[in-house]
C-alpha atoms as a PDB file:
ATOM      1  CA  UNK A   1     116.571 105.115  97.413  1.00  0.00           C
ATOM      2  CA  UNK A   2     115.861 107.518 100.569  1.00  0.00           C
ATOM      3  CA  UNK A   3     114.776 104.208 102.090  1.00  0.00           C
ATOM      4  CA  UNK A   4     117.742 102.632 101.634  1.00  0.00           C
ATOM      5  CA  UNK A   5     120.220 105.508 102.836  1.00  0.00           C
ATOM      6  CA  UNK A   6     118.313 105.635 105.844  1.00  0.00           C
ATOM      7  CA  UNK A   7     119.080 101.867 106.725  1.00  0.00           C
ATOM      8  CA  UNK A   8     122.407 102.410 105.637  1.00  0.00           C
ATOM      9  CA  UNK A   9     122.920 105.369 107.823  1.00  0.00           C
ATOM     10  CA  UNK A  10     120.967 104.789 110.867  1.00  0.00           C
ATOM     11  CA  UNK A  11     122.332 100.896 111.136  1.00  0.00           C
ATOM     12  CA  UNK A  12     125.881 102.940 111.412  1.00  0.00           C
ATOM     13  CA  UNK A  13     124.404 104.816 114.046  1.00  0.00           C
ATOM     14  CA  UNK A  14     122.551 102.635 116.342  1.00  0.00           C
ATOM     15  CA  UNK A  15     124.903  99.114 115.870  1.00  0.00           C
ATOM     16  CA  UNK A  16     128.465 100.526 115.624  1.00  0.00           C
ATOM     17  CA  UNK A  17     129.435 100.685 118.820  1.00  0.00           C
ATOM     18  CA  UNK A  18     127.640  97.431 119.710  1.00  0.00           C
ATOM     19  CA  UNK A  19     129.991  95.979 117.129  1.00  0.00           C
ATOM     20  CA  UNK A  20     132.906  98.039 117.949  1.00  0.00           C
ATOM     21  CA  UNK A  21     132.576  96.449 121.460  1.00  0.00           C
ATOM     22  CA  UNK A  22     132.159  92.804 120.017  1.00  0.00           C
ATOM     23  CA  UNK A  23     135.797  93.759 118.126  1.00  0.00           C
ATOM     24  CA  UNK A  24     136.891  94.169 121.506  1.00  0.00           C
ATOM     25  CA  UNK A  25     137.282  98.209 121.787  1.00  0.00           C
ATOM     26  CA  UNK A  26     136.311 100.178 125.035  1.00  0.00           C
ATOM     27  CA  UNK A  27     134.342 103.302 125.220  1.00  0.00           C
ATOM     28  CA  UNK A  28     137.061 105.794 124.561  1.00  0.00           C
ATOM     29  CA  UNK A  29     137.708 104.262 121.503  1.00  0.00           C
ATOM     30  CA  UNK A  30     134.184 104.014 120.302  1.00  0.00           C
ATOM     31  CA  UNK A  31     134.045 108.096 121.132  1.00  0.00           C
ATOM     32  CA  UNK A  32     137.385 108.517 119.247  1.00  0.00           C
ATOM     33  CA  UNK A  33     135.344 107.002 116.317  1.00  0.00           C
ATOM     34  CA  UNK A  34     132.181 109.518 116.889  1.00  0.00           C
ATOM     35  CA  UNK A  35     134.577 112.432 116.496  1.00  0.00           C
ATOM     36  CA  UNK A  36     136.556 110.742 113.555  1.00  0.00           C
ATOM     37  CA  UNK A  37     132.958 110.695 111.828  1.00  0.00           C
ATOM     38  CA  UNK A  38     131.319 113.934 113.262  1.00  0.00           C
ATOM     39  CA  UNK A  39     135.158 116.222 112.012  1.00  0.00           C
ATOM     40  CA  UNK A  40     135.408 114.642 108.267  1.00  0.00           C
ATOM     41  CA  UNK A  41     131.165 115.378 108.179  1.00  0.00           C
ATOM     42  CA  UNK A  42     132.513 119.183 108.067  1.00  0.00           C
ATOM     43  CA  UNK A  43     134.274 119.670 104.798  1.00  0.00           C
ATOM     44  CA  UNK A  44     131.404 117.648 102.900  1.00  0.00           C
ATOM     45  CA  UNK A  45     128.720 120.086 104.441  1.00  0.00           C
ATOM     46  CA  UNK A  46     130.844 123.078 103.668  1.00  0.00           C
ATOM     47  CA  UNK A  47     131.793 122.160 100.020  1.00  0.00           C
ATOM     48  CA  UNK A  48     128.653 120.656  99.292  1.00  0.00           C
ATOM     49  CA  UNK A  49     127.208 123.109  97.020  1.00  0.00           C
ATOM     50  CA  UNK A  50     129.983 122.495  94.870  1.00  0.00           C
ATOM     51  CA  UNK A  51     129.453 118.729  95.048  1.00  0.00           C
ATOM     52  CA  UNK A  52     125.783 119.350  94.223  1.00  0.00           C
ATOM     53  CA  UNK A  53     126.802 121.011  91.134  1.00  0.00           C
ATOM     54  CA  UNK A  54     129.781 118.549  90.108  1.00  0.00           C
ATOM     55  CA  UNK A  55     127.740 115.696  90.344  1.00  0.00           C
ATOM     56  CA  UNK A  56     123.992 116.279  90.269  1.00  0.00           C
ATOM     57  CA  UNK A  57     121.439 115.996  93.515  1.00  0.00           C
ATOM     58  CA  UNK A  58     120.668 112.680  91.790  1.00  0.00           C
ATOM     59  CA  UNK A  59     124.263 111.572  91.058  1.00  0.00           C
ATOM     60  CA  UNK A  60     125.553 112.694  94.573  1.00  0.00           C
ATOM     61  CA  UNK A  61     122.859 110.374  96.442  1.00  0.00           C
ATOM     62  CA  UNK A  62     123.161 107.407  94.180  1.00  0.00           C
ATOM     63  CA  UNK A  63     127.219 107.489  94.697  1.00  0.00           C
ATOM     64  CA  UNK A  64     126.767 108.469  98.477  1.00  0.00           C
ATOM     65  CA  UNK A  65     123.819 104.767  98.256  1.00  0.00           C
ATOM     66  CA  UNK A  66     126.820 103.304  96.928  1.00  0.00           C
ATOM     67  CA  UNK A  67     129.500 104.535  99.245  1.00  0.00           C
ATOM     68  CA  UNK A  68     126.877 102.976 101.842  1.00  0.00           C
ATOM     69  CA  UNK A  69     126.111 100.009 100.525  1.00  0.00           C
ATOM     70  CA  UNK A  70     130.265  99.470 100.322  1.00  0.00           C
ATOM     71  CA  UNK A  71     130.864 101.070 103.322  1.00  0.00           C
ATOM     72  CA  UNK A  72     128.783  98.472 105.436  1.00  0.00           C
ATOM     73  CA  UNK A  73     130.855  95.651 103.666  1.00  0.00           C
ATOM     74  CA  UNK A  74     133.964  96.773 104.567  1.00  0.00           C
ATOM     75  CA  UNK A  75     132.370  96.936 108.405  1.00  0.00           C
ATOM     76  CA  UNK A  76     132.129  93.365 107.699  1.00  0.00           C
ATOM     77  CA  UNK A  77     135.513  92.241 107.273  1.00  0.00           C
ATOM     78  CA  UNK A  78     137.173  94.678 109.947  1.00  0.00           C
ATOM     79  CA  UNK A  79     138.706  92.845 112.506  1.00  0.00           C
ATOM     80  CA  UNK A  80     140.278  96.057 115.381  1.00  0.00           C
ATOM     81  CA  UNK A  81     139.109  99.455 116.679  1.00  0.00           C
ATOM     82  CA  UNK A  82     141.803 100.822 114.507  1.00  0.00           C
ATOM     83  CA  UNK A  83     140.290  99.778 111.271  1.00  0.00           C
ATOM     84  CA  UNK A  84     136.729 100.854 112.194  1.00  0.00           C
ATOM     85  CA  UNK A  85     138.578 104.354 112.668  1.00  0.00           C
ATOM     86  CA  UNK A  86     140.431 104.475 109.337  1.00  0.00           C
ATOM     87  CA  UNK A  87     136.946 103.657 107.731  1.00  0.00           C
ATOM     88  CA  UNK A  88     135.091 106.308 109.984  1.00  0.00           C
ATOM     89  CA  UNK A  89     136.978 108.985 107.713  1.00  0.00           C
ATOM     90  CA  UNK A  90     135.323 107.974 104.689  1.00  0.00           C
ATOM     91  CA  UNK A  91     132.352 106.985 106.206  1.00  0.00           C
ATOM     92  CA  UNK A  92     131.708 110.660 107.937  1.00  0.00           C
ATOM     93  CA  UNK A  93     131.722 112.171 104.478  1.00  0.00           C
ATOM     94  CA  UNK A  94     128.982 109.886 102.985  1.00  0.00           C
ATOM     95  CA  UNK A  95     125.904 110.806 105.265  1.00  0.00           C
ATOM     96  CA  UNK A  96     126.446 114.570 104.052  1.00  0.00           C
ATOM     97  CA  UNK A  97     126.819 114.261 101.053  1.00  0.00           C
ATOM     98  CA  UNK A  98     123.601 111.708 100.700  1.00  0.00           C
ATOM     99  CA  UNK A  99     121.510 114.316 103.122  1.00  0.00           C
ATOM    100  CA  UNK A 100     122.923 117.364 100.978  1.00  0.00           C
ATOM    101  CA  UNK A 101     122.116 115.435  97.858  1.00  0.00           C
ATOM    102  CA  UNK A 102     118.478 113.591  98.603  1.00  0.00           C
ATOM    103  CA  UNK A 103     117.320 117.583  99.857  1.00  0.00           C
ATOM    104  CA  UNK A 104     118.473 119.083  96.988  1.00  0.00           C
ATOM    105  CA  UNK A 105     116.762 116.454  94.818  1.00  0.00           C
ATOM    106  CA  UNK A 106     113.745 116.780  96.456  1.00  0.00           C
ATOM    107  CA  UNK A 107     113.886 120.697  95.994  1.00  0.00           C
ATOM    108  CA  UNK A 108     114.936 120.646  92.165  1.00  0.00           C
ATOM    109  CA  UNK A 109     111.604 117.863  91.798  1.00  0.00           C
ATOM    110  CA  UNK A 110     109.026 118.899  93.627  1.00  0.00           C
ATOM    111  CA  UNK A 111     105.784 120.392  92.138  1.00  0.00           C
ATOM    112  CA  UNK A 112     105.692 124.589  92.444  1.00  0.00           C
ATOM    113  CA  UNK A 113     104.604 124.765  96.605  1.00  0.00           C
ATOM    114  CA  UNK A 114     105.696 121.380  97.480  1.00  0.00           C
ATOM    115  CA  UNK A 115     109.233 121.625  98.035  1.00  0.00           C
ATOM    116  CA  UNK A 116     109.138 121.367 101.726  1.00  0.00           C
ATOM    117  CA  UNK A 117     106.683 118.863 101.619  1.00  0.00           C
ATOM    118  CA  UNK A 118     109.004 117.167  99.654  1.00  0.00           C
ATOM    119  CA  UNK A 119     112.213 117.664 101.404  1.00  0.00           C
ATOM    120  CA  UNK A 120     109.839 116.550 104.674  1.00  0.00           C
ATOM    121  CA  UNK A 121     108.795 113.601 102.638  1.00  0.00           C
ATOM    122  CA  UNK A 122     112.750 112.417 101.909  1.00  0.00           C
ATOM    123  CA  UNK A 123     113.480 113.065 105.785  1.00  0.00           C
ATOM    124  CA  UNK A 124     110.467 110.799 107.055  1.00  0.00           C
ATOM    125  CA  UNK A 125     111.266 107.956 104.831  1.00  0.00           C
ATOM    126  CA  UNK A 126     115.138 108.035 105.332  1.00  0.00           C
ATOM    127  CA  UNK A 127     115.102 108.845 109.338  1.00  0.00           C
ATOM    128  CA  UNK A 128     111.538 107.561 109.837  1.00  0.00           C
ATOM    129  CA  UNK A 129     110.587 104.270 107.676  1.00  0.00           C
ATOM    130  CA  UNK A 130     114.180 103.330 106.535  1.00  0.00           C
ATOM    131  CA  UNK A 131     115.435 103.946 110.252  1.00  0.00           C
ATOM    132  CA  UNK A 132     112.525 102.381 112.038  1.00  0.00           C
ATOM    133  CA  UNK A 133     112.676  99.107 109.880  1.00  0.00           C
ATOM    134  CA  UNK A 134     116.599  99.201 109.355  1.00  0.00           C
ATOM    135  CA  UNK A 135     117.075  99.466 113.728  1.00  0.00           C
ATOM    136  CA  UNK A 136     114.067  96.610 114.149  1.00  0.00           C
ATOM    137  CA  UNK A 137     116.010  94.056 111.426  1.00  0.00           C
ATOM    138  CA  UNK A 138     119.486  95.306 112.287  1.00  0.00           C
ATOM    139  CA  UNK A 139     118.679  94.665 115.788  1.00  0.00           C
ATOM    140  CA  UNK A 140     117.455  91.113 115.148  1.00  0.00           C
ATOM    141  CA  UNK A 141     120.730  90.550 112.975  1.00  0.00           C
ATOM    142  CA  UNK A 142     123.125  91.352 115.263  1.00  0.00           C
ATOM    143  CA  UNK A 143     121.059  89.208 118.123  1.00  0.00           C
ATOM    144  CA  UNK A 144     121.361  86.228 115.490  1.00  0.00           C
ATOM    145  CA  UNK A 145     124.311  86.442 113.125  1.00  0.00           C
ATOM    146  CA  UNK A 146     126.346  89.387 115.342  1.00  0.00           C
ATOM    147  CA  UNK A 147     127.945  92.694 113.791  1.00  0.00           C
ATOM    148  CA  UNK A 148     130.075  91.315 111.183  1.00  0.00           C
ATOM    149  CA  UNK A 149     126.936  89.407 110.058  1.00  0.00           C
ATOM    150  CA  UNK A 150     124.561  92.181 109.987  1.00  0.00           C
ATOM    151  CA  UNK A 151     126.366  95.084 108.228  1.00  0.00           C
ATOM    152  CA  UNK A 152     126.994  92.144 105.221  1.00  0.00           C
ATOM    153  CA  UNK A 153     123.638  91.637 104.918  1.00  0.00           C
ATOM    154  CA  UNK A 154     122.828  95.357 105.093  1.00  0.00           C
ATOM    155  CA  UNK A 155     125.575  96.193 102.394  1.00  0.00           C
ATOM    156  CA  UNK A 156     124.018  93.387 100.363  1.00  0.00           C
ATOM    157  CA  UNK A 157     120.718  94.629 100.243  1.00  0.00           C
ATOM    158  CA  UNK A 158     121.752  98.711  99.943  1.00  0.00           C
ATOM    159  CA  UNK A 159     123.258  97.882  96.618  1.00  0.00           C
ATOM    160  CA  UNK A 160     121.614  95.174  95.538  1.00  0.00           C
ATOM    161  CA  UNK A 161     117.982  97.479  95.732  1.00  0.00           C
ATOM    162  CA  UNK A 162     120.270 100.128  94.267  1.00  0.00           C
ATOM    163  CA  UNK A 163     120.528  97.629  91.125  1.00  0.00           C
ATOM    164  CA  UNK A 164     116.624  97.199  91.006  1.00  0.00           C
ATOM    165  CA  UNK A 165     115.987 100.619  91.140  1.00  0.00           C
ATOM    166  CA  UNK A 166     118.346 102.074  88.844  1.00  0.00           C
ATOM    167  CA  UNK A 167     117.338  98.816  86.087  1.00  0.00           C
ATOM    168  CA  UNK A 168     113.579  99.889  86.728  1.00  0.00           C
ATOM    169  CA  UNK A 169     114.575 103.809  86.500  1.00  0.00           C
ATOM    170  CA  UNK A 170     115.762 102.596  83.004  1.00  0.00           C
ATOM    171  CA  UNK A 171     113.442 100.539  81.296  1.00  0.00           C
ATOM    172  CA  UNK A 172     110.257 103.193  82.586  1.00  0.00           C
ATOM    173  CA  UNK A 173     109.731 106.443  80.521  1.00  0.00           C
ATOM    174  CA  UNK A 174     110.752 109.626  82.530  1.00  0.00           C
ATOM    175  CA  UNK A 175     107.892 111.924  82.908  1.00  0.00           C
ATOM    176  CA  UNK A 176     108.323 115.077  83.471  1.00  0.00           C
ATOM    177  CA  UNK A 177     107.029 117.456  86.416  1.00  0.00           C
ATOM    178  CA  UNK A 178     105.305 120.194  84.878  1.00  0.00           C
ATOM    179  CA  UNK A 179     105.149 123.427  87.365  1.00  0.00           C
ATOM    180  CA  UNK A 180     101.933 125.292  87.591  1.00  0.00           C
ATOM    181  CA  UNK A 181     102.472 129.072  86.735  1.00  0.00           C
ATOM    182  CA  UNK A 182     102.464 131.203  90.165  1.00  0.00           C
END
């Protein structure tokens, strides 16, 4: 799942603005939509304890996947600047609440002296693997299909493998982590 959030988020990051310009916007507006993001990311890190605790680690991250996965099909079908910034609200409050969420999962499952090894595990596949691959196939979908093309087919595949994984999470037995006593 960290795999797919982090082709979700980083194919907001690195092909936005290419697709923002292919909509037709300049660079002011593209900044406007950097700030619209960066300002809503605020409340979500702020309250996010409270989100954590409303919703699980594991149910924050699977409805932030989710939010992703939906988010990138609405990039598909926007047509003006003004539309990417209307979704750029929503869309600033998803990355913190699926960072907030996959580190706090990562702390609440990790084996007694492993939880930074985990929490440095969920950062290297979301920002290293999932980025990595998600910028080298992004980049080769918008070259080929363009923006409108490429954040359909990401959206597609975040929650479509969001399917698989929560239809395998169910039919495997859950095994528990036991913690070694300090």
């Amino acid at each position: 799942m960290a795999f797919l959030g982090g082709i979700g988020a980083f194919s907001v990051v690195a092909y936005l603005y290419p697709y923002m310009a292919e909509l037709g916007a300049n660079e002011t507006e593209m900044g406007i939509a950097l700030t619209i993001s960066t300002i809503t990311e605020v409340p979500i890190f702020f309250f996010g304890d409270r989100l954590v605790k409303r919703f699980t680690s594991r149910g924050l991250f699977t409805i932030a996947l989710v939010l992703i996965g939906i988010r990138s099909l609405f990039y598909a079908t926007l047509s003006t600047p003004f539309m990417v910034w209307i979704l750029q609200v929503f869309g600033g409050m998803i990355f913190p609440a699926m960072w907030l969420a996959g580190v706090s999962y990562a702390d609440e499952n990790a084996p007694a002296g492993l939880k930074s090894t985990a929490q440095g595990l969920f950062g290297a596949v979301t920002f290293g693997v999932g980025a990595a691959i998600g910028g080298f196939i992004g980049g080769l979908l918008l070259q080929s299909i363009g923006g409108r093309g490429m954040f359909f087919v990401f959206g597609s595949m975040i929650l479509v493998g969001l399917v698989l994984i929560e239809g395998i999470n169910r039919l495997l037995p859950n095994k528990e982590i036991t913690q070694p006593v300090p």
